[in-house]
N, C-alpha and C. Protein backbone atom coordinates (compact mmCIF):
# COMPACT_ATOMS: atom_id res chain seq x y z
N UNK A 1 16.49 -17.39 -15.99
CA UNK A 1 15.82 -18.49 -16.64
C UNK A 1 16.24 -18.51 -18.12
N UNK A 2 16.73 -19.56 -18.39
CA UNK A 2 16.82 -19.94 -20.20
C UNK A 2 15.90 -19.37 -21.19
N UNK A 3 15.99 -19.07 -22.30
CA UNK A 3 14.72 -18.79 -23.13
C UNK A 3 14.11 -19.96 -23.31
N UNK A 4 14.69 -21.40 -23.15
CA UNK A 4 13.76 -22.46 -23.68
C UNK A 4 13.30 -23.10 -22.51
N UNK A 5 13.41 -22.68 -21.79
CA UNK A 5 12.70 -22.68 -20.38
C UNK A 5 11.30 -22.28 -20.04
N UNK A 6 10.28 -23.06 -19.68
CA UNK A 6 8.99 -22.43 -19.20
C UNK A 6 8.73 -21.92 -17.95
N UNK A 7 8.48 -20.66 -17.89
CA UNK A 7 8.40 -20.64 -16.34
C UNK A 7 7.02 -21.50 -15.45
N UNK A 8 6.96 -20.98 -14.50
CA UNK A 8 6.21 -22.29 -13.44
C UNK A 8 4.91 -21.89 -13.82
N UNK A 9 4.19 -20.39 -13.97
CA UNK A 9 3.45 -20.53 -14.50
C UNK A 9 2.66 -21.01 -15.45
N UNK A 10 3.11 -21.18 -16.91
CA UNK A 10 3.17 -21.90 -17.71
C UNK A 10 3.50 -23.34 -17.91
N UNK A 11 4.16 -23.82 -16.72
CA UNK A 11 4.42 -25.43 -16.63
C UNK A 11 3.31 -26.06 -15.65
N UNK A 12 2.74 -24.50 -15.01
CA UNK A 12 1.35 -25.47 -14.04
C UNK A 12 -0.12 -24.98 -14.95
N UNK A 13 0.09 -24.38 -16.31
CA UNK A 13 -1.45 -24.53 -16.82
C UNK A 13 -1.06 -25.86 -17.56
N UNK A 14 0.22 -25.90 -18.23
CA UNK A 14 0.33 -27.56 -18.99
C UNK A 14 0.25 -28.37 -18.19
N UNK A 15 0.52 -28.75 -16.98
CA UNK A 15 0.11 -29.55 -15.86
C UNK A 15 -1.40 -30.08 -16.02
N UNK A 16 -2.00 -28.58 -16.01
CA UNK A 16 -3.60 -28.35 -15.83
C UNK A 16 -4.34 -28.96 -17.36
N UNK A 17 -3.53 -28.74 -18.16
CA UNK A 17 -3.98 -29.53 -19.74
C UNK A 17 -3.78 -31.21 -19.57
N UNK A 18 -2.86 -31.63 -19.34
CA UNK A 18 -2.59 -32.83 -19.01
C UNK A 18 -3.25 -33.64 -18.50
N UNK A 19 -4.04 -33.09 -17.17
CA UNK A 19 -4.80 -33.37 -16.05
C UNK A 19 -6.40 -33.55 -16.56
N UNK A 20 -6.48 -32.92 -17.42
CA UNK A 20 -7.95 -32.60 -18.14
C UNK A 20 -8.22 -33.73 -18.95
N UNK A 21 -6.74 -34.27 -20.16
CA UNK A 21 -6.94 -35.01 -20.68
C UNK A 21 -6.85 -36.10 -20.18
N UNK A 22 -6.38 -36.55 -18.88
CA UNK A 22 -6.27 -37.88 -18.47
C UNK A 22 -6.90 -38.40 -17.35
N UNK A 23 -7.90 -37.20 -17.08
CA UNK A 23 -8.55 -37.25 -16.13
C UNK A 23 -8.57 -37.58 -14.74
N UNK A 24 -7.50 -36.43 -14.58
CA UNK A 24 -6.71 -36.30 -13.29
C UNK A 24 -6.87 -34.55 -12.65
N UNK A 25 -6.76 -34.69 -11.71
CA UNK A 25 -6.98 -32.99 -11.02
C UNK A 25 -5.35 -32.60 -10.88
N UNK A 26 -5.49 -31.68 -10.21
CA UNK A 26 -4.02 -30.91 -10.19
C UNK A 26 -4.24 -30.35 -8.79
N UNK A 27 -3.36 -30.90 -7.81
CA UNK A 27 -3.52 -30.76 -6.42
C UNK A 27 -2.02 -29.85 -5.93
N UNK A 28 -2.06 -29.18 -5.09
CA UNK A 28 -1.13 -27.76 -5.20
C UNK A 28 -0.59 -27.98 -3.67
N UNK A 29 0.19 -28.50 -2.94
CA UNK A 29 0.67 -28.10 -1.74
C UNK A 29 1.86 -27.65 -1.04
N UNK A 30 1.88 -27.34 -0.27
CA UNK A 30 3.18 -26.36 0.33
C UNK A 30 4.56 -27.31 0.39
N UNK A 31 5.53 -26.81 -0.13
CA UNK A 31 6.88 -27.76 0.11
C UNK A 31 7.70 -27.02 0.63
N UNK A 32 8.56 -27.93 0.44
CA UNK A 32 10.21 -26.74 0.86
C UNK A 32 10.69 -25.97 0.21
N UNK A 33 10.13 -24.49 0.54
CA UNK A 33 10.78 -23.46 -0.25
C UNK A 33 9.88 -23.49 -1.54
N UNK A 34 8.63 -23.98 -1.56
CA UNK A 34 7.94 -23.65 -3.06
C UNK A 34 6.59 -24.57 -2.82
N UNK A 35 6.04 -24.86 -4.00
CA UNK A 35 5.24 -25.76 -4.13
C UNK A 35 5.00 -27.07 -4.58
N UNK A 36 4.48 -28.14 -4.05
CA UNK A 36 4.53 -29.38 -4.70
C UNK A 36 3.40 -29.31 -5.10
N UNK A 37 3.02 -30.31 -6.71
CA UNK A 37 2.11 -30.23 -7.42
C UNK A 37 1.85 -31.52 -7.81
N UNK A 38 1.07 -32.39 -7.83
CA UNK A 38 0.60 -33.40 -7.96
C UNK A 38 -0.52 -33.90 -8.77
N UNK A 39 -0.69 -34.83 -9.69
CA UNK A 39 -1.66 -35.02 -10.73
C UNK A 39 -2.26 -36.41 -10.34
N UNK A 40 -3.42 -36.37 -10.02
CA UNK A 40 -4.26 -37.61 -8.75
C UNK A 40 -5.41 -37.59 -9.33
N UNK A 41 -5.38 -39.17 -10.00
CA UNK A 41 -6.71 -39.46 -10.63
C UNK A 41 -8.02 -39.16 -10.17
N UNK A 42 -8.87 -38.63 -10.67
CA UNK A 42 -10.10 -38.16 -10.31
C UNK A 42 -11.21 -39.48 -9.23
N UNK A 43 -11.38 -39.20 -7.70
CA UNK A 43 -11.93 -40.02 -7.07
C UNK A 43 -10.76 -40.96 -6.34
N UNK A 44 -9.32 -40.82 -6.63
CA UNK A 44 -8.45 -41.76 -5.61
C UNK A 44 -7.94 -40.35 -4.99
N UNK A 45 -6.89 -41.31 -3.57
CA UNK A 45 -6.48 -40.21 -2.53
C UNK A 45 -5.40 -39.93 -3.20
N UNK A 46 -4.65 -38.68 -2.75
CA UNK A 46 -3.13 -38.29 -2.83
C UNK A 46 -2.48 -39.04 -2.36
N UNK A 47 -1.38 -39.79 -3.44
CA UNK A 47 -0.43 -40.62 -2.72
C UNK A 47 0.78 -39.59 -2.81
N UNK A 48 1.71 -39.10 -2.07
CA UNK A 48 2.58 -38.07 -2.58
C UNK A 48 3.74 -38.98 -3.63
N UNK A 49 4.00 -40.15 -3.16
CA UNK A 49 5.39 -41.01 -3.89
C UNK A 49 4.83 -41.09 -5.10
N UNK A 50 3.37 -41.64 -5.38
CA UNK A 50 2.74 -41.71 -7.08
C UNK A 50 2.44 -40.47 -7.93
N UNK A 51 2.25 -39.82 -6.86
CA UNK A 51 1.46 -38.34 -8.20
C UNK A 51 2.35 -37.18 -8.35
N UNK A 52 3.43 -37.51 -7.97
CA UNK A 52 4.20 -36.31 -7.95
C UNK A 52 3.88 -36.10 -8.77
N UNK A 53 4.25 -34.68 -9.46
CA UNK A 53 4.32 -34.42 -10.84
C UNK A 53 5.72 -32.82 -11.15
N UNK A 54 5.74 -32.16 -9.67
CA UNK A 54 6.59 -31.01 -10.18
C UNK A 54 6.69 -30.05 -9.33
N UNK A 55 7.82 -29.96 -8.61
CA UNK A 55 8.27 -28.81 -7.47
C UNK A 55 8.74 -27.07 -7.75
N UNK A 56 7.78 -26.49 -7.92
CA UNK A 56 7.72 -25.05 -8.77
C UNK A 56 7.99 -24.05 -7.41
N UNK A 57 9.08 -23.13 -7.66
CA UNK A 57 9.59 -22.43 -6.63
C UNK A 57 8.66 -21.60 -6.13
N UNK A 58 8.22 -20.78 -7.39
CA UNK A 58 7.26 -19.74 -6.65
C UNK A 58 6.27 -19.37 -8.30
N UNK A 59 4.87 -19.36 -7.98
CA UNK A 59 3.91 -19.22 -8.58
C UNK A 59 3.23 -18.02 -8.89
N UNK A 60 3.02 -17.29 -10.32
CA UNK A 60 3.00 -15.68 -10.68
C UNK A 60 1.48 -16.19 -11.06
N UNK A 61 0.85 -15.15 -11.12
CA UNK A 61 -0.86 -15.10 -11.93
C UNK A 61 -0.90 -14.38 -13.59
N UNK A 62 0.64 -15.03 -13.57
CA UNK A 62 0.67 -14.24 -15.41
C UNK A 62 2.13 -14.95 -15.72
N UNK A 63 2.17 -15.29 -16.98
CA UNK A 63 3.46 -15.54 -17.83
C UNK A 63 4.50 -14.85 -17.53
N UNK A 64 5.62 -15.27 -17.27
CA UNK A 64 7.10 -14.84 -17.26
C UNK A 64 8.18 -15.09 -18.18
N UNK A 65 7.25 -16.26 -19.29
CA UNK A 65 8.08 -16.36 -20.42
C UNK A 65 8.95 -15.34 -20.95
């Protein structure tokens, strides 16, 4: 990984900041080979084509920066 690179950890709590301010949740599901992550306004369904938001390979419970 680049140094100016965030790892996925860190690109799914800014996800999670994002989501807070725009008042959207952060929905987490299984893809190919990783995870799809999706930002879905609070009270509508998951559309997967609208909310994409970011396909993160594999997800740590701590910084890898």
């Amino acid at each position: 990984m680049s140094e100016r690179t965030r790892c996925n950890y860190c690109t799914l709590k800014w996800l999670e900041r994002v989501a807070a301010k725009t008042k959207r949740e952060v929905v987490q599901e299984p893809g190919e080979g990783g995870t799809n992550v999706y930002l879905v306004p609070v009270g509508r369904e998951l559309n997967c084509n609208v909310h994409f938001a970011a396909w993160l390979m594999e997800l740590t419970d701590h910084c890898d920066c």
